[in-house]
Protein backbone atom coordinates (compact mmCIF):
# COMPACT_ATOMS: atom_id res chain seq x y z
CA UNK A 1 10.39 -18.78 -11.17
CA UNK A 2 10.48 -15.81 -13.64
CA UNK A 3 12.10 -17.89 -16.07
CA UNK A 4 9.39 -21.11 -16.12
CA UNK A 5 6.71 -18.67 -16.22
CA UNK A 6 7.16 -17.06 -18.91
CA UNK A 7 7.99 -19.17 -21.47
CA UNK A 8 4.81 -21.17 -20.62
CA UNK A 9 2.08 -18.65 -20.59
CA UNK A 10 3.59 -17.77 -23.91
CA UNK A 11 3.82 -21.26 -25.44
CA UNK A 12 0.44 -21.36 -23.71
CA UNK A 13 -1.46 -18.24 -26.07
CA UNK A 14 0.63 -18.61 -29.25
CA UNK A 15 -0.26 -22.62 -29.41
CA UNK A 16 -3.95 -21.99 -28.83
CA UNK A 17 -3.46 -19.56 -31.50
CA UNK A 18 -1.72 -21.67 -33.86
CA UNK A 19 -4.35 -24.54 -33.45
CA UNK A 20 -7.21 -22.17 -34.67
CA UNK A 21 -5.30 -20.79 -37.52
CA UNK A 22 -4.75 -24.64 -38.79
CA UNK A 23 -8.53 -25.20 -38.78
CA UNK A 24 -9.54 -21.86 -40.23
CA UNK A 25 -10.40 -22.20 -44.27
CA UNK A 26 -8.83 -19.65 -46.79
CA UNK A 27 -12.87 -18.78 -47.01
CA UNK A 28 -13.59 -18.66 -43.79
CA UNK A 29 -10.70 -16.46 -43.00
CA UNK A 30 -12.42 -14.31 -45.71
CA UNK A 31 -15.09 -13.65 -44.33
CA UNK A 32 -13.93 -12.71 -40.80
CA UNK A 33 -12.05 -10.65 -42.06
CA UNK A 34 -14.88 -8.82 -44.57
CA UNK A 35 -17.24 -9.25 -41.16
CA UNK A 36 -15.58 -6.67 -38.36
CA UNK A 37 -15.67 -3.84 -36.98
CA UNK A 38 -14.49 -0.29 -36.89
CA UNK A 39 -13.99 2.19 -34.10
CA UNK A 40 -13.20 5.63 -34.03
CA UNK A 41 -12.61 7.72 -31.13
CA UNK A 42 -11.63 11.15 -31.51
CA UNK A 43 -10.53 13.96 -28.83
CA UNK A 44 -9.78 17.15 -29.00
CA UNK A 45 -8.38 18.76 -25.64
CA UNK A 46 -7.34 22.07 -24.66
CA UNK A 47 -4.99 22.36 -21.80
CA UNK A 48 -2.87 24.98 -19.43
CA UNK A 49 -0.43 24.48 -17.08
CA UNK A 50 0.68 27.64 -14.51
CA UNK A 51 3.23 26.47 -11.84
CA UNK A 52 5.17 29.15 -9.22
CA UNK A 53 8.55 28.65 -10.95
CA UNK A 54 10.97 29.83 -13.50
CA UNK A 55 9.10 27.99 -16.17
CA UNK A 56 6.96 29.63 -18.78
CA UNK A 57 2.82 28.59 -18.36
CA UNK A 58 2.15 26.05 -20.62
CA UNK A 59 -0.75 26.00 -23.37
CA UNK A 60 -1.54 23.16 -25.89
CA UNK A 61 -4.41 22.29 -28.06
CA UNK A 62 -4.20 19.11 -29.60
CA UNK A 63 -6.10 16.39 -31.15
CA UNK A 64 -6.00 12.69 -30.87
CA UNK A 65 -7.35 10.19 -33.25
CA UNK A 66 -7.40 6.80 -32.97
CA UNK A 67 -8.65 4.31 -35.86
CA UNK A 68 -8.88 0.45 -35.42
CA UNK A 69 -10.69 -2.31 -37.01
CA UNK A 70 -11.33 -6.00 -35.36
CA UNK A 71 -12.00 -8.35 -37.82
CA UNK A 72 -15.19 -10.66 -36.90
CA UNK A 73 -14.33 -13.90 -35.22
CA UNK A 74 -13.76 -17.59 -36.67
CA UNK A 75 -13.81 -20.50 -34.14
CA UNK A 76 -12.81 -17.86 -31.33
CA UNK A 77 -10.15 -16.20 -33.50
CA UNK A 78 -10.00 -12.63 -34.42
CA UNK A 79 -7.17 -10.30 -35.14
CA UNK A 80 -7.17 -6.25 -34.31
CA UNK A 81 -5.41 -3.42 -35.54
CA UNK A 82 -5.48 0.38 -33.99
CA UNK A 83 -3.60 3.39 -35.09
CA UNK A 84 -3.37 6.49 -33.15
CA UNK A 85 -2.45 9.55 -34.12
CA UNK A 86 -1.55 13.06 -31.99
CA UNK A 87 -1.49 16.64 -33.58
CA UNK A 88 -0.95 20.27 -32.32
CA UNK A 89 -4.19 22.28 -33.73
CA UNK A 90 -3.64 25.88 -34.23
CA UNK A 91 0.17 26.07 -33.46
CA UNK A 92 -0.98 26.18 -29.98
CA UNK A 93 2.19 24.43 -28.50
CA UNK A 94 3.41 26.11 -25.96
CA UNK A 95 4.17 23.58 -23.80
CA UNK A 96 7.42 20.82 -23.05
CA UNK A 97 7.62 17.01 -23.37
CA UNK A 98 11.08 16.44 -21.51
CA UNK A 99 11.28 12.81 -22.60
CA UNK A 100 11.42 14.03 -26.41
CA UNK A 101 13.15 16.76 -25.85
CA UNK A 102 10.37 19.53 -26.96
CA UNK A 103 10.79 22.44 -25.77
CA UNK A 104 12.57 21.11 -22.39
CA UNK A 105 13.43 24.19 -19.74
CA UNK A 106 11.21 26.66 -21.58
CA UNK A 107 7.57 25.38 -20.71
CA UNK A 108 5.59 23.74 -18.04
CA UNK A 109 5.48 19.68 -19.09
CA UNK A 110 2.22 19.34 -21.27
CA UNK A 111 2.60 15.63 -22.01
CA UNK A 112 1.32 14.69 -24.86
CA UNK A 113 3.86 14.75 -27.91
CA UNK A 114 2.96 14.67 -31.23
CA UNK A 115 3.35 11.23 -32.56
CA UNK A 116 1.57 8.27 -35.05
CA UNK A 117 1.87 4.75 -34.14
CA UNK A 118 0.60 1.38 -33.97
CA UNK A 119 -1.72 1.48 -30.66
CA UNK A 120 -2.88 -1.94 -30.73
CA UNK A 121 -2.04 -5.09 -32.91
CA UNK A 122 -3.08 -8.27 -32.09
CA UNK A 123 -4.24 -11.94 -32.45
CA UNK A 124 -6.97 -13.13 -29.81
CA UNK A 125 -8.74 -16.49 -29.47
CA UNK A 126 -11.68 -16.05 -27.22
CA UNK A 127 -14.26 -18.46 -25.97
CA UNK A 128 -16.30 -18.36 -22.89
CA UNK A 129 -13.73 -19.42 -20.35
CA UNK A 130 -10.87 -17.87 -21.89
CA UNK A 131 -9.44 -14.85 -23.55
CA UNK A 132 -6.05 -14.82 -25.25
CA UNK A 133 -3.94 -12.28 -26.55
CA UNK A 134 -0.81 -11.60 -28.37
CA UNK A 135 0.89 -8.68 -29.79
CA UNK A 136 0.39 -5.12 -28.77
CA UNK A 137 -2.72 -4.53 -26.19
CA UNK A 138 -3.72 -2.09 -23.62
CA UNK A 139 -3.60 -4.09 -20.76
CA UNK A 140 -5.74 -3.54 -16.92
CA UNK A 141 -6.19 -4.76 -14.21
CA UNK A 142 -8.33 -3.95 -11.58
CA UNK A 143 -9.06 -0.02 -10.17
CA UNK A 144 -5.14 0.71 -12.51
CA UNK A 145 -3.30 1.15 -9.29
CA UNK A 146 -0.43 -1.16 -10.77
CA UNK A 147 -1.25 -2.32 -14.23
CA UNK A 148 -3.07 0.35 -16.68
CA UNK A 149 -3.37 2.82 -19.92
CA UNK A 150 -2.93 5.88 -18.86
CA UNK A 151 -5.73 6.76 -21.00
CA UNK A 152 -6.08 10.30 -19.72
CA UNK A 153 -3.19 10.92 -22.04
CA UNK A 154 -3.27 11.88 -25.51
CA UNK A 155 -0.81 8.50 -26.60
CA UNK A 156 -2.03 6.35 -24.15
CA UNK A 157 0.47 3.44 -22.78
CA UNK A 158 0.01 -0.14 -24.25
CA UNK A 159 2.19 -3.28 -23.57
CA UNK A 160 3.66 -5.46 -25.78
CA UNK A 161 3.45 -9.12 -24.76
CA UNK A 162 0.78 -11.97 -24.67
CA UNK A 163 -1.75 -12.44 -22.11
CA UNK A 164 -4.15 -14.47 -20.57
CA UNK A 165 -7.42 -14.14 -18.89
CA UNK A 166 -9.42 -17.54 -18.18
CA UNK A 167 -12.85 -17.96 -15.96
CA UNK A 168 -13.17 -21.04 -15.46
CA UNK A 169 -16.58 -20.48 -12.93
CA UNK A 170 -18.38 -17.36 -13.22
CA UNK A 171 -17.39 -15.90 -9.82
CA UNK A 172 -13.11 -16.94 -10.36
CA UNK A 173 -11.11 -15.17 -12.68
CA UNK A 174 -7.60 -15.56 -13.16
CA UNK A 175 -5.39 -13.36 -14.76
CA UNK A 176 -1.40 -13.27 -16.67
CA UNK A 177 0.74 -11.72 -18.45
CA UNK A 178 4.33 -11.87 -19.90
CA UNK A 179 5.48 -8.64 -21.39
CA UNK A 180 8.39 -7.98 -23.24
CA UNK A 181 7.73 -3.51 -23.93
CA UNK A 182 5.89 -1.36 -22.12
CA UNK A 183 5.14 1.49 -24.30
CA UNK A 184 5.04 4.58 -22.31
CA UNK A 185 2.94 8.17 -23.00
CA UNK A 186 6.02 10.03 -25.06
CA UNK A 187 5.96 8.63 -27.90
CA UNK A 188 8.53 5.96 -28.92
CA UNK A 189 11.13 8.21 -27.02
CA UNK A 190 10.59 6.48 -23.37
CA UNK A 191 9.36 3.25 -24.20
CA UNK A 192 11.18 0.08 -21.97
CA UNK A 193 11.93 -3.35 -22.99
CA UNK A 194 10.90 -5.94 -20.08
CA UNK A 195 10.82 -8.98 -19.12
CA UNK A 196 7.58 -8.54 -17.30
CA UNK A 197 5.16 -11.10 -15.64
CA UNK A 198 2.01 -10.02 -14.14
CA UNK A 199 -0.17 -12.38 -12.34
CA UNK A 200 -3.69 -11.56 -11.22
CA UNK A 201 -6.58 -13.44 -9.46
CA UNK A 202 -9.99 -12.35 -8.38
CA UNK A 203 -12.71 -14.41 -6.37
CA UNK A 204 -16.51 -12.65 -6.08
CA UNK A 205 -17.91 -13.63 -2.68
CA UNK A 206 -21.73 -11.85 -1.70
CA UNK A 207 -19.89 -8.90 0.70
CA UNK A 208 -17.10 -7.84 -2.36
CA UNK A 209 -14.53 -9.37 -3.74
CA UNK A 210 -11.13 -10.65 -3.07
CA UNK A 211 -8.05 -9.97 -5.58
CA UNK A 212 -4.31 -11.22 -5.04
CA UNK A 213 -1.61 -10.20 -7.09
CA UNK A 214 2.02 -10.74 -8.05
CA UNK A 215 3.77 -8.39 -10.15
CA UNK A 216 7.18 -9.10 -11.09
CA UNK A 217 8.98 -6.40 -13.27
CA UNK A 218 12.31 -6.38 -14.92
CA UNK A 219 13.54 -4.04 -17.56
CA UNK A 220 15.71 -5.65 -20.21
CA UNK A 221 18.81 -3.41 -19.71
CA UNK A 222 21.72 -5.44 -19.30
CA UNK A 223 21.70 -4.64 -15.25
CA UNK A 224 20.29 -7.23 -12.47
CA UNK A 225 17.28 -5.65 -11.30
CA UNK A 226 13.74 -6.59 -9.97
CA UNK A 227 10.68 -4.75 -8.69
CA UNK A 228 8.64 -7.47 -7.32
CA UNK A 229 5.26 -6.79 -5.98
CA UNK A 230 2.94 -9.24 -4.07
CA UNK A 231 -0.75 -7.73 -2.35
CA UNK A 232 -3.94 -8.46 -1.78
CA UNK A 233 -6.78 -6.52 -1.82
CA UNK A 234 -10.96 -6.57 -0.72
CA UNK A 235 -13.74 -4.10 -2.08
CA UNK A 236 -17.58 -4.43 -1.91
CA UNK A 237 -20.75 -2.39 -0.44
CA UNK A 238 -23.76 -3.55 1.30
CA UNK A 239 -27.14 -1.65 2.01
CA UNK A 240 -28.04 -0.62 5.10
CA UNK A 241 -31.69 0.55 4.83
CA UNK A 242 -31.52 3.14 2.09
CA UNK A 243 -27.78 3.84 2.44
CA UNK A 244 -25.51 2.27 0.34
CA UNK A 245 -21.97 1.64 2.35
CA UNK A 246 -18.85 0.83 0.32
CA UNK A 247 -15.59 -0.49 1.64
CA UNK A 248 -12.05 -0.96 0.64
CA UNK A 249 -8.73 -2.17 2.25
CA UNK A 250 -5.47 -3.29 0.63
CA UNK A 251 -2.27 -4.35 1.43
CA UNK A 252 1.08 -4.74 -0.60
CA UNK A 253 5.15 -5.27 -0.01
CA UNK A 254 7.48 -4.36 -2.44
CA UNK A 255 11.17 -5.31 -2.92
CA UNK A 256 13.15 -3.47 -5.18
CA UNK A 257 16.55 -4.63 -6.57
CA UNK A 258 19.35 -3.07 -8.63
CA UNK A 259 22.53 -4.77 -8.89
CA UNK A 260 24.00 -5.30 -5.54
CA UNK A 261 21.35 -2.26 -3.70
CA UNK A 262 17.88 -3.38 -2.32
CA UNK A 263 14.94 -1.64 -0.70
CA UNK A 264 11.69 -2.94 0.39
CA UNK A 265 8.13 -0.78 0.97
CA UNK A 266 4.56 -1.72 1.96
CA UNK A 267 1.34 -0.32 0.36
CA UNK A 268 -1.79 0.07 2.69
CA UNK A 269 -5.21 1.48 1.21
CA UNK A 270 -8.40 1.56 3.43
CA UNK A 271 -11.70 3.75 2.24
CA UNK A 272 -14.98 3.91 3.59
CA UNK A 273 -18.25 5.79 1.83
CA UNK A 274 -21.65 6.03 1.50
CA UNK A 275 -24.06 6.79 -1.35
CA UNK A 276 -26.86 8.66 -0.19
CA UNK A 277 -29.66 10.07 -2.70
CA UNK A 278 -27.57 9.47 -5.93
CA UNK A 279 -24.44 11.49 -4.38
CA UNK A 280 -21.73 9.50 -3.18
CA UNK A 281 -18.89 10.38 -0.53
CA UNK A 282 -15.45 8.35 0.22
CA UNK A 283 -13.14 8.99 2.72
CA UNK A 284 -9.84 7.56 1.64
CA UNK A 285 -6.26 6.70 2.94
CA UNK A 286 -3.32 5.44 1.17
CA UNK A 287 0.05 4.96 1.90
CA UNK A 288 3.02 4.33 -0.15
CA UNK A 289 5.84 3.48 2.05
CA UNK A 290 8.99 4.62 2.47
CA UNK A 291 12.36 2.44 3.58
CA UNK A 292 13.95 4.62 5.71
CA UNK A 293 13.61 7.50 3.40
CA UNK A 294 15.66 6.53 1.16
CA UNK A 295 12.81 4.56 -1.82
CA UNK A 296 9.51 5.15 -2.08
CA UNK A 297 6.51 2.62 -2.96
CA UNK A 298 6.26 2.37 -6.62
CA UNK A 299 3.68 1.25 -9.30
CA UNK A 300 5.57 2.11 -12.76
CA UNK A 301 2.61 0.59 -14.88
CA UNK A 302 0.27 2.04 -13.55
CA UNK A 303 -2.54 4.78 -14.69
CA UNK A 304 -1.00 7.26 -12.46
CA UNK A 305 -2.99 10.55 -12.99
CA UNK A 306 -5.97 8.79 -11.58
CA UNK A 307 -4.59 8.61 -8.23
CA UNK A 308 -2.61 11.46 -5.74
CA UNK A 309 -4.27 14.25 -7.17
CA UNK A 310 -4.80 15.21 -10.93
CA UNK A 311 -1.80 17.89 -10.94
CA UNK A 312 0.54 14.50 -11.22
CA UNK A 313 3.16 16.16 -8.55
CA UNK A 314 3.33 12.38 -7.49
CA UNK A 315 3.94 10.43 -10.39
CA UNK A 316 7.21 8.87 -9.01
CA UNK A 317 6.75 8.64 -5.42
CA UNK A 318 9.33 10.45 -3.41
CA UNK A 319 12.12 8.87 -1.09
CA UNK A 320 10.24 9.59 2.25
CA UNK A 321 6.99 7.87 0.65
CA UNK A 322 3.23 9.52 0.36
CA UNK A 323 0.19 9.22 2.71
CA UNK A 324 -2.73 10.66 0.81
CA UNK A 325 -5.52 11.24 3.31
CA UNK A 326 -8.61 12.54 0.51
CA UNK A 327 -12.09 13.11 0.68
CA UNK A 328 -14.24 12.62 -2.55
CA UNK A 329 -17.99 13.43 -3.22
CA UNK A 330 -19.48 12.89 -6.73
CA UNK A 331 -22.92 13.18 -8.24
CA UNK A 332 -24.90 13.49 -11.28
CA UNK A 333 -26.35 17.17 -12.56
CA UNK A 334 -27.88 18.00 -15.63
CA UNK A 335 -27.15 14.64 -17.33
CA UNK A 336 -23.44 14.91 -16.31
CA UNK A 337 -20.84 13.48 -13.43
CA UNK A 338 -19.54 15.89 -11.17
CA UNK A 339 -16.85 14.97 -8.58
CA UNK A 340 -14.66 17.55 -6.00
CA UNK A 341 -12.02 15.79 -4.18
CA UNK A 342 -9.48 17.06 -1.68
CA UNK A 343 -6.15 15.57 -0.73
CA UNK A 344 -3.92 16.08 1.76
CA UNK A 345 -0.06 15.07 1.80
CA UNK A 346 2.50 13.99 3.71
CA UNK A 347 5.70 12.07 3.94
CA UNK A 348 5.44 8.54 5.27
CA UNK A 349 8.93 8.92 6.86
CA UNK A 350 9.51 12.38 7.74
CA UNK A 351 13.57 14.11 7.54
CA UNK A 352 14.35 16.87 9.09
CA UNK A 353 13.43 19.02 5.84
CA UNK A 354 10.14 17.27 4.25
CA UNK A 355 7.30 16.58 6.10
CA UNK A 356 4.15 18.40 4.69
CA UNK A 357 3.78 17.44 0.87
CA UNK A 358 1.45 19.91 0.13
CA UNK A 359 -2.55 19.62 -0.62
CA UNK A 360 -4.55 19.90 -3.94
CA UNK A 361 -7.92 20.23 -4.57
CA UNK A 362 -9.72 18.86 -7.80
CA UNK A 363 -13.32 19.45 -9.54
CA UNK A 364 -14.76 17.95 -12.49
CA UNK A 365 -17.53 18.04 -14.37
CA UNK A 366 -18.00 15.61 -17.06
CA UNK A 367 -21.02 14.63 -19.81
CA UNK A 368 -22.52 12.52 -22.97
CA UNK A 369 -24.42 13.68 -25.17
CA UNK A 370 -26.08 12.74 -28.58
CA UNK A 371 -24.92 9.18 -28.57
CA UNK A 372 -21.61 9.74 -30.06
CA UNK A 373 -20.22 12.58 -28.33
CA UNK A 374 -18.72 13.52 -24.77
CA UNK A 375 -17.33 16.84 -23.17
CA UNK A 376 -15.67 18.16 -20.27
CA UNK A 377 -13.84 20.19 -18.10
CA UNK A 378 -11.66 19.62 -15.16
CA UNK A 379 -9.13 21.57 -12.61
CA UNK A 380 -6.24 20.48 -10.21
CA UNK A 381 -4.80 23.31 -8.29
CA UNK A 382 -2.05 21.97 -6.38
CA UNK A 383 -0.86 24.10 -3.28
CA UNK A 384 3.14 23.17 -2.14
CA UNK A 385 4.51 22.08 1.05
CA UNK A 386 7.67 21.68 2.14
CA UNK A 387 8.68 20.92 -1.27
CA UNK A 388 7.34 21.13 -5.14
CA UNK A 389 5.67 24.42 -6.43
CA UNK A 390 1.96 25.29 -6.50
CA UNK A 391 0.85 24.63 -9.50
CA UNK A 392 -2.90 24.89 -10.77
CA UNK A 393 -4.45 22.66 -14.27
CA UNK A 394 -7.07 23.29 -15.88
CA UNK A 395 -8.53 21.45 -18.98
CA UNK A 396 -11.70 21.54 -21.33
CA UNK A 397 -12.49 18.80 -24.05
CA UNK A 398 -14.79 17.35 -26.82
CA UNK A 399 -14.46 13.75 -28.08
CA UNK A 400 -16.35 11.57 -30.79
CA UNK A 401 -16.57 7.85 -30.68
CA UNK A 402 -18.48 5.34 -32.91
């Protein structure tokens, strides 16, 4: 299957490409090109990291910028190019990136590594049924849970690939991908060749809307392996006099596959809130299974510091699998968001020594201001269970777009 997908949705984007480049004048070209836009988005972050270890408490000030221009479009074809760039400010670098090797053993893990690269590069065709891509993209789908950019980071993660996103009524869309890198958050020092295929259809009804899902990953390593995913998911709201109720509930499985060794895990997610007088509170359950303790649920694309908690103790899910029971309640002050949410952990397949995973609570208060600008700050203190180390986050950051 993998290998008859693939080659089609790529033969698929780079023909439709190809056909509009043939059409498109020298001139006309021109003046695309002479017609786009830029974009800059700039953010400068200040960060600390204090765990209960051996480790020294991590401090880091850096700024990101990030550059691109998208030329203006010619019978539905345009072209875009974004650099991004990461610096320490003020030699305030007290922190570790293990996957580069900085500083590894001395500091808490900060992770944002200095580094300037090619964020985005690519060719799109676009019409009002259907969006193609190729070349290097940030890539989503959906709330992030599997496929995201992990934009919280400094060098946020992109994909290298081509991709697909048609609609052909206004309530269907449909959704694929073929990747061939995914280019992780450190750098170039982590990044994976694949031989990814992501597949991804949504259907609006009145109540919410329905979204299945296939995601088939394989790294191009010279091993067998596979992490195929298949789910399907429901979200919506309804009013019920002057309460707004939302609703949620998901379900995945998971088979995992490296050389001769399998394992297989489900995925459940069910929340429930209401939004009452512009404040709005969820009550939220999510399990990543476990197979008998021994492989944990796992989403390796995925925006992962949005979800279990904003210390990231869960960024690979352990062996005995996570239930995160959380409560969320956000609202809007003084032009701004605020949120406080409160998880609670546990193993979804208990041994004799883990159990309790720990709990974490997590405030925010976020605003915009003056058209171009935004601010924040944010916390995640992180209290340990039967394993990990408490460990408490705190950041505070300005950023510029136009």
């Amino acid at each position: 299957m993998r290998k008859s997908i693939a080659p089609a949705l790529g033969l698929a984007v780079t023909g439709a490409l190809a056909l509009q480049a043939n059409v498109s004048s020298a001139q006309s070209i021109t003046d695309a090109i002479t017609t786009g836009k830029t974009k800059v988005d700039l953010r400068l972050r200040y960060e600390t990291v204090e765990q209960d270890n051996a480790l020294e408490d991590a401090t880091a000030l850096t700024l990101r910028s990030r550059l691109g221009y998208t030329t203006g479009s010619y019978e539905g074809l345009s072209a875009t190019a974004e650099f991004e760039d990461v610096r320490v400010v003020g030699s305030q670098d007290d922190y570790s990136v293990p996957p580069t090797g900085f500083q590894t053993g001395s500091f808490s893990v900060i992770a944002d590594p200095e580094v300037t690269e090619l964020d985005q590069g690519f060719l799109q065709f676009a019409n009002k049924q259907i969006k193609l891509k190729a070349g290097r993209q940030v890539l989503t789908y959906g709330n992030h849970r599997y496929v995201g950019h992990v934009g919280w980071r400094q060098d946020r993660q992109t994909f290298d690939g081509v991709s697909a996103t048609i609609t052909p009524v206004k309530e269907l869309k449909l959704n694929g991908a073929y990747l061939t890198q995914r280019n992780r958050i450190f750098a170039e020092a982590a990044n994976i060749t694949s031989k990814d295929i992501l597949l991804n259809a949504s259907y609006s009804l009145s109540v919410g809307t329905i979204t299945g899902y296939s995601y088939l990953l394989e790294q191009d390593n010279n091993t067998d392996n596979s992490l195929d995913t298949l789910g399907l998911r429901f979200s919506g709201s309804t009013k019920v006099s002057d309460v707004k109720v939302l609703y949620t509930a998901e379900l995945a499985t998971q088979e995992n596959e490296v050389d001769s060794a399998s394992a297989d895990a489900t995925y459940l997610f069910l929340e429930g809130g209401v939004v009452v007088e512009g404040i709005t509170a969820k009550l939220g359950y999510e399990v990543l299974g476990s197979d008998d303790a021994n492989y944990g649920f796992s989403t390796p694309l995925a925006t992962l510091h949005k979800f279990n908690g904003w210390a990231d103790q869960f960024l690979g899910t352990p062996a005995e699998g996570l239930v995160d029971l959380s409560i969320t309640l956000t609202g809007k002050v003084a032009g701004g968001k605020w949120l406080v949410a409160y998880h609670d952990f546990s193993a979804d397949e208990s041994t004799a020594s883990i159990d309790d995973l720990g709990s974490e609570l997590d405030l925010l208060y976020a605003k915009k201001f003056a058209k171009h600008y935004n601010a924040g700050v944010k916390y995640a203190a992180y209290s340990a269970g039967d394993t990990k180390v408490d460990t408490d986050k705190l950041w505070a950051w300005v950023g510029l777009t136009f």
